[in-house]
N, C-alpha and C. Protein backbone atom coordinates (compact mmCIF):
# COMPACT_ATOMS: atom_id res chain seq x y z
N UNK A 1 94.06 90.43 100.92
CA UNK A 1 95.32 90.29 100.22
C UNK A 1 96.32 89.65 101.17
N UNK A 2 97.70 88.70 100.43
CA UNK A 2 98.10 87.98 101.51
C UNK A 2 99.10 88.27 100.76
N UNK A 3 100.60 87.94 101.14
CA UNK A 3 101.72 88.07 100.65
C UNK A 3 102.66 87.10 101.50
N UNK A 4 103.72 86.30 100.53
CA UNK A 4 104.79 85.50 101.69
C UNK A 4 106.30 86.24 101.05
N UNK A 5 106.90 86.59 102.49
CA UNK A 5 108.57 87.67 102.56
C UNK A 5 109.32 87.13 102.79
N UNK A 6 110.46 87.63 102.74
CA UNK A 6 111.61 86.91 103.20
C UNK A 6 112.40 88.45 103.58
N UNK A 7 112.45 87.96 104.74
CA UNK A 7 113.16 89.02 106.08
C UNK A 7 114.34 88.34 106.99
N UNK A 8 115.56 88.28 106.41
CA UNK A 8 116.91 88.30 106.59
C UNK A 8 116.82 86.49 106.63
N UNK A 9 116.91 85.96 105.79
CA UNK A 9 116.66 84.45 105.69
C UNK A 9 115.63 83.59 106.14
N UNK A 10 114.27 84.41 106.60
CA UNK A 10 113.19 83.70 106.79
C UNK A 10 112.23 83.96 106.06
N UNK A 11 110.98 83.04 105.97
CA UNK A 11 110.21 83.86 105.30
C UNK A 11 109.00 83.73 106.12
N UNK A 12 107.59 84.43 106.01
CA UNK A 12 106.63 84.72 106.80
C UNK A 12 105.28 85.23 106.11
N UNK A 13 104.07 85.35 106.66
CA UNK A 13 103.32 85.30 105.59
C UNK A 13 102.83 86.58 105.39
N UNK A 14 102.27 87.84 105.48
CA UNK A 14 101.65 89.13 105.66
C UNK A 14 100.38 89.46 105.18
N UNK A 15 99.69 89.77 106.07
CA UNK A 15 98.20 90.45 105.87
C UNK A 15 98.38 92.10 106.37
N UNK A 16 97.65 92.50 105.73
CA UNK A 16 97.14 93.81 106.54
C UNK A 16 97.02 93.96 108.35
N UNK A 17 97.40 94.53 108.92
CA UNK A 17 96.98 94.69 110.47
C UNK A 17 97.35 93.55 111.12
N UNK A 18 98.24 92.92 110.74
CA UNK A 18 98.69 91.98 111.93
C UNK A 18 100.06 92.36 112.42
N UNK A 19 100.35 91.51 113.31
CA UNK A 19 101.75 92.16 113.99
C UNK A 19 102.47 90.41 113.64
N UNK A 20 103.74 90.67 113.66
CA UNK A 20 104.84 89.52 113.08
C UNK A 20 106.03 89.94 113.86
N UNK A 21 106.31 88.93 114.03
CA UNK A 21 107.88 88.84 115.46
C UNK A 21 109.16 88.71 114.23
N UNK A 22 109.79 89.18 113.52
CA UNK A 22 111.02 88.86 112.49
C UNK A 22 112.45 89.25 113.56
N UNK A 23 113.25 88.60 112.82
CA UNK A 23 115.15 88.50 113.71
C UNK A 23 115.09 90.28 113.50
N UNK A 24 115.93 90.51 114.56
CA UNK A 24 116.00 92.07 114.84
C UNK A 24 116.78 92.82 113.88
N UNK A 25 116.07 94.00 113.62
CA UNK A 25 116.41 95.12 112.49
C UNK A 25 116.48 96.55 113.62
N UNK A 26 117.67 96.99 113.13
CA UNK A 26 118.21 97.71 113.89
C UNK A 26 117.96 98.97 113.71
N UNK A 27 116.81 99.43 113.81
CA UNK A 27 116.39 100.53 113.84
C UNK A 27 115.29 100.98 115.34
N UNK A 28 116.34 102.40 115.24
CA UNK A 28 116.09 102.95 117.13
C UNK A 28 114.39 103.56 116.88
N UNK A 29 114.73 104.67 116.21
CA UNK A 29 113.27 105.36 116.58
C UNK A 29 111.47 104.29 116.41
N UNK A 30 110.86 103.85 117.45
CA UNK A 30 110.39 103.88 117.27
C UNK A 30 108.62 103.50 116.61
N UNK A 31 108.05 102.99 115.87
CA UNK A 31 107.27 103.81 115.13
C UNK A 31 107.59 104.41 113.58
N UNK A 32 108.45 103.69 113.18
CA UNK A 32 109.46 104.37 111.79
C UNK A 32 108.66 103.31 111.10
N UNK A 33 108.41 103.74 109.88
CA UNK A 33 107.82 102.92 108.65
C UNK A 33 109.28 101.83 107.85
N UNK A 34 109.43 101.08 107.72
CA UNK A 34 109.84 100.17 106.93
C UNK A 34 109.44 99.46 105.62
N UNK A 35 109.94 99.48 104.84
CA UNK A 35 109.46 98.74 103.45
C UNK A 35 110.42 97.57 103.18
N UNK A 36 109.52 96.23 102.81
CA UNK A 36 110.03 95.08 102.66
C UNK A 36 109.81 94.41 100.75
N UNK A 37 110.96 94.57 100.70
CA UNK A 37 110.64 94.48 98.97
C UNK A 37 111.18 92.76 98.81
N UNK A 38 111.41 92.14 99.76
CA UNK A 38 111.31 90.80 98.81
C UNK A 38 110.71 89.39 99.25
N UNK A 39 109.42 90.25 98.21
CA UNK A 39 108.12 89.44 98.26
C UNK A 39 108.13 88.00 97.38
N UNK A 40 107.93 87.07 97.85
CA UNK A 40 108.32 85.53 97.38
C UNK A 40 107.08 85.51 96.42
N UNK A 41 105.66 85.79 96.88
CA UNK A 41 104.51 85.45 96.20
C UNK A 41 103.09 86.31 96.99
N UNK A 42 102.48 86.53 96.37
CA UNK A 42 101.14 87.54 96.82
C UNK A 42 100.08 87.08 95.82
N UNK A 43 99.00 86.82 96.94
CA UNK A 43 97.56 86.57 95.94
C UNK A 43 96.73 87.58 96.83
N UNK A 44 95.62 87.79 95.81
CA UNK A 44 94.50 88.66 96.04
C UNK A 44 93.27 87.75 95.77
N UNK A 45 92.00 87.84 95.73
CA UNK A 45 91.20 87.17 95.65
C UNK A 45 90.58 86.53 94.23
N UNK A 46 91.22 87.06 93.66
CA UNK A 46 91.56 86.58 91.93
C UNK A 46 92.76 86.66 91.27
N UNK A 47 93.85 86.89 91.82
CA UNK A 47 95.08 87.00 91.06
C UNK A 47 96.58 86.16 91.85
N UNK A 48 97.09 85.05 91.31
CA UNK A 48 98.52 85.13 92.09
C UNK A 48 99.21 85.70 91.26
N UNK A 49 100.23 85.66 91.94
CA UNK A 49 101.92 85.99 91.36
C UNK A 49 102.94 85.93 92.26
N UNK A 50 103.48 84.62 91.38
CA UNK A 50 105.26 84.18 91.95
C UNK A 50 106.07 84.86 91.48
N UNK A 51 107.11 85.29 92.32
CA UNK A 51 108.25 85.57 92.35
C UNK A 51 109.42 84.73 91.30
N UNK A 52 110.51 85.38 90.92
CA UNK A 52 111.16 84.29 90.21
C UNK A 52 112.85 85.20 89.99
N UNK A 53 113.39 85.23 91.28
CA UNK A 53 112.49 84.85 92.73
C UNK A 53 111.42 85.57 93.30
N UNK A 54 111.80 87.17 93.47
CA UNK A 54 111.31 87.50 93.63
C UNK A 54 110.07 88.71 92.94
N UNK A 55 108.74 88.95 93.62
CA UNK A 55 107.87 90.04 92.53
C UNK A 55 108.54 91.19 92.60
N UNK A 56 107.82 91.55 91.17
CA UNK A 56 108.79 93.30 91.06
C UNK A 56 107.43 94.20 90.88
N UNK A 57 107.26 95.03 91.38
CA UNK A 57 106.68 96.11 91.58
C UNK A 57 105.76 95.86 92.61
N UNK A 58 106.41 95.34 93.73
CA UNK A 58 105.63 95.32 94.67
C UNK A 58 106.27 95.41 96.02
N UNK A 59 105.98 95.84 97.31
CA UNK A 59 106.24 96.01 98.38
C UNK A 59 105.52 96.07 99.77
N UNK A 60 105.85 96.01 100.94
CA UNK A 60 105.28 95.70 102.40
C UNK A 60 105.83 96.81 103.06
N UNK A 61 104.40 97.56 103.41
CA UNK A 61 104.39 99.20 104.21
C UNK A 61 104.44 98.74 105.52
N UNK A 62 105.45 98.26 106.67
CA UNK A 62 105.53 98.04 108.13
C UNK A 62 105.74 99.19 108.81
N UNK A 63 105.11 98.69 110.25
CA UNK A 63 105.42 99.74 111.53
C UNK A 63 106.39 99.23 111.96
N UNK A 64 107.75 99.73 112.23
CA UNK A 64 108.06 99.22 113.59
C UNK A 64 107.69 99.27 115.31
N UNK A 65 107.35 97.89 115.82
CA UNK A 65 106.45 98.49 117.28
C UNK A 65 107.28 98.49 118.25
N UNK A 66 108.37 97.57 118.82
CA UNK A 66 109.03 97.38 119.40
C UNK A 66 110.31 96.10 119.56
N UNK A 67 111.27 96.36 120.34
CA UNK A 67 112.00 95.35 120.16
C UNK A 67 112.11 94.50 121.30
N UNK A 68 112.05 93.43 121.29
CA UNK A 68 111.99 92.06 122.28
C UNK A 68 112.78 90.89 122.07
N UNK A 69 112.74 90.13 123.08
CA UNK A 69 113.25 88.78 123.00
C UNK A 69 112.40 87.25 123.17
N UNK A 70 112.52 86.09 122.67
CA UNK A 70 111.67 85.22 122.32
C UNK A 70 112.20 84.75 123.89
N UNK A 71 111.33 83.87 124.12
CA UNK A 71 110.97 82.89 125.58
C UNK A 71 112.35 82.52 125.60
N UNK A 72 112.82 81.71 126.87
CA UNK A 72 113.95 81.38 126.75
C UNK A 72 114.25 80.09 126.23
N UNK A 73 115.54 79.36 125.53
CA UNK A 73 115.21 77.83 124.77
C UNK A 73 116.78 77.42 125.48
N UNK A 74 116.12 76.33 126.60
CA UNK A 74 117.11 75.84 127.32
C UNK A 74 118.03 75.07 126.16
N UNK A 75 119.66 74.86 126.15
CA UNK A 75 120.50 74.16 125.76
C UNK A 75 121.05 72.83 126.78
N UNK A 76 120.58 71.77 126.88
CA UNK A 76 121.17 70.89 127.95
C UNK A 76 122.37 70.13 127.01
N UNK A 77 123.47 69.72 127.67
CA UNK A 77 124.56 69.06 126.92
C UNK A 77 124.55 67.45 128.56
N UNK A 78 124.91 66.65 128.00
CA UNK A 78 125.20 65.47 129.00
C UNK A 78 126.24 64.28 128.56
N UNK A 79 126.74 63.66 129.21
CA UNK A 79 127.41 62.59 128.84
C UNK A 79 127.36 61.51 130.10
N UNK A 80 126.53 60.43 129.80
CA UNK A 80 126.35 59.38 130.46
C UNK A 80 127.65 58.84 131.25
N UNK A 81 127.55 58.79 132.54
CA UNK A 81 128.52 57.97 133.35
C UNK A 81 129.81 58.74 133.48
N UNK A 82 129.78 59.92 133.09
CA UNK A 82 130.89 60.91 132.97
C UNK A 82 130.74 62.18 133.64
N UNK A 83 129.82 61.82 134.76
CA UNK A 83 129.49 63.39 135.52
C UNK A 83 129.67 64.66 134.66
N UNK A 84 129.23 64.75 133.70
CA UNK A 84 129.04 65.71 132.53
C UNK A 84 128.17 66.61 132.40
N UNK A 85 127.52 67.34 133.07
CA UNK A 85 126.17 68.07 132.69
C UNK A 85 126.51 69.56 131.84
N UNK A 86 125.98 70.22 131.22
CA UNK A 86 126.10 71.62 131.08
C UNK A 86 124.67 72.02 130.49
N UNK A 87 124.25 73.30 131.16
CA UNK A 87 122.82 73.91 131.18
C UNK A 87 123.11 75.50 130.73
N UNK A 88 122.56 75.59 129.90
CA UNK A 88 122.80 76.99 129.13
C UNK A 88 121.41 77.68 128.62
N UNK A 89 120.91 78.40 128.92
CA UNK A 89 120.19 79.05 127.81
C UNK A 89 119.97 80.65 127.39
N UNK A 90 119.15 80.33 126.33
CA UNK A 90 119.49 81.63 125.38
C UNK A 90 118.23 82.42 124.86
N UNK A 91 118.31 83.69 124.24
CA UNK A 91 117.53 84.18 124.04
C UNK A 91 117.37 84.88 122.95
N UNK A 92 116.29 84.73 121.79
CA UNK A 92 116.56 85.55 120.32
C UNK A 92 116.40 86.86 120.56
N UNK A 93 117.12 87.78 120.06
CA UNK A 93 116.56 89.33 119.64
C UNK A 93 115.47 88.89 118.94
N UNK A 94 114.59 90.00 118.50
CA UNK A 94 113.57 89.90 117.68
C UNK A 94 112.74 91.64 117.77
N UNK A 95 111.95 91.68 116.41
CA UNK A 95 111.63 93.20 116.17
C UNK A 95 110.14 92.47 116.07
N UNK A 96 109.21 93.67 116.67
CA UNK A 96 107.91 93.20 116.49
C UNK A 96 107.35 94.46 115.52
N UNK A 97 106.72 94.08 114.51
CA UNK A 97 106.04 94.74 112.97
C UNK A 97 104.56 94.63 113.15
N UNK A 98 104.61 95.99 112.68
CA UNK A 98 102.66 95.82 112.41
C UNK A 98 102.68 96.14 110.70
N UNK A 99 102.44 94.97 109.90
CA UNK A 99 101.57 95.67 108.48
C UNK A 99 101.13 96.25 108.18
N UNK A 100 101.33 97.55 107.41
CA UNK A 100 100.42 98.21 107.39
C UNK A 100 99.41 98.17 106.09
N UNK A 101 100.25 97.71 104.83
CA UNK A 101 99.44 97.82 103.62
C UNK A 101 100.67 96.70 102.92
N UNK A 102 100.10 96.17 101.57
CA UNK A 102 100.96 95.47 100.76
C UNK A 102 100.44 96.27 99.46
N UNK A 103 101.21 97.05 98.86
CA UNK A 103 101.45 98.00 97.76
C UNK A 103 101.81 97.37 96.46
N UNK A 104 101.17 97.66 95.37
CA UNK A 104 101.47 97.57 94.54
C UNK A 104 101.87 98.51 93.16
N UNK A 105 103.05 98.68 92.68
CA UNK A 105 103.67 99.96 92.01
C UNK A 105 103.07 99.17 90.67
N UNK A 106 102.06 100.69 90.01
CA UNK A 106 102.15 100.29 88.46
C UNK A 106 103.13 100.24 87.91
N UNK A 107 103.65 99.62 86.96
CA UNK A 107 104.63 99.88 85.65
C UNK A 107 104.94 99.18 85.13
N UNK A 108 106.19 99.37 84.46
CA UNK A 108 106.62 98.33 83.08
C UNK A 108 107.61 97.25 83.99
């Protein structure tokens, strides 16, 4: 089963048991379960279903594993013949998730 989310203006794809780097969610403890309800589209091995936008009765059982920051992404600024340089760089927050299940709620 595969599913594509959208987690604070991105979106990403989800399987079972993988781990996914998303912009940081601010939660301390832990190891705390998270649920991600807006699922763009999910197929199974005989079934899709799009969102419009998004699916309804469905959701993403996450771990939270830990919180980190992405590599660093130099900013260079210059201006030719103008002894101009400026060197900056920066670093994303980021929450690292383990999948645990993609759920599906019977109902109307």
């Amino acid at each position: 089963m595969k599913a594509y989310f959208e987690a604070l203006g991105k979106q990403y794809c989800a399987q079972p048991d993988i781990y996914l780097y998303i912009p940081l969610i601010k939660i301390e403890p832990i190891g705390k379960h998270i649920l991600l309800t807006k699922i763009i589209l999910c197929s199974t091995n005989d079934n899709l279903k799009i969102g419009k936008p998004y699916v309804k009765n469905m959701y993403i059982l996450a771990q939270v594993i830990s919180h980190d920051q992405e590599t660093k992404q130099i900013v260079f600024k210059k201006k030719r013949r103008k002894g101009y340089q400026l060197k900056k760089g920066h670093r994303q927050k980021m929450t690292k998730i383990k999948i645990l299940s993609i759920v599906q709620i019977n109902g109307s």
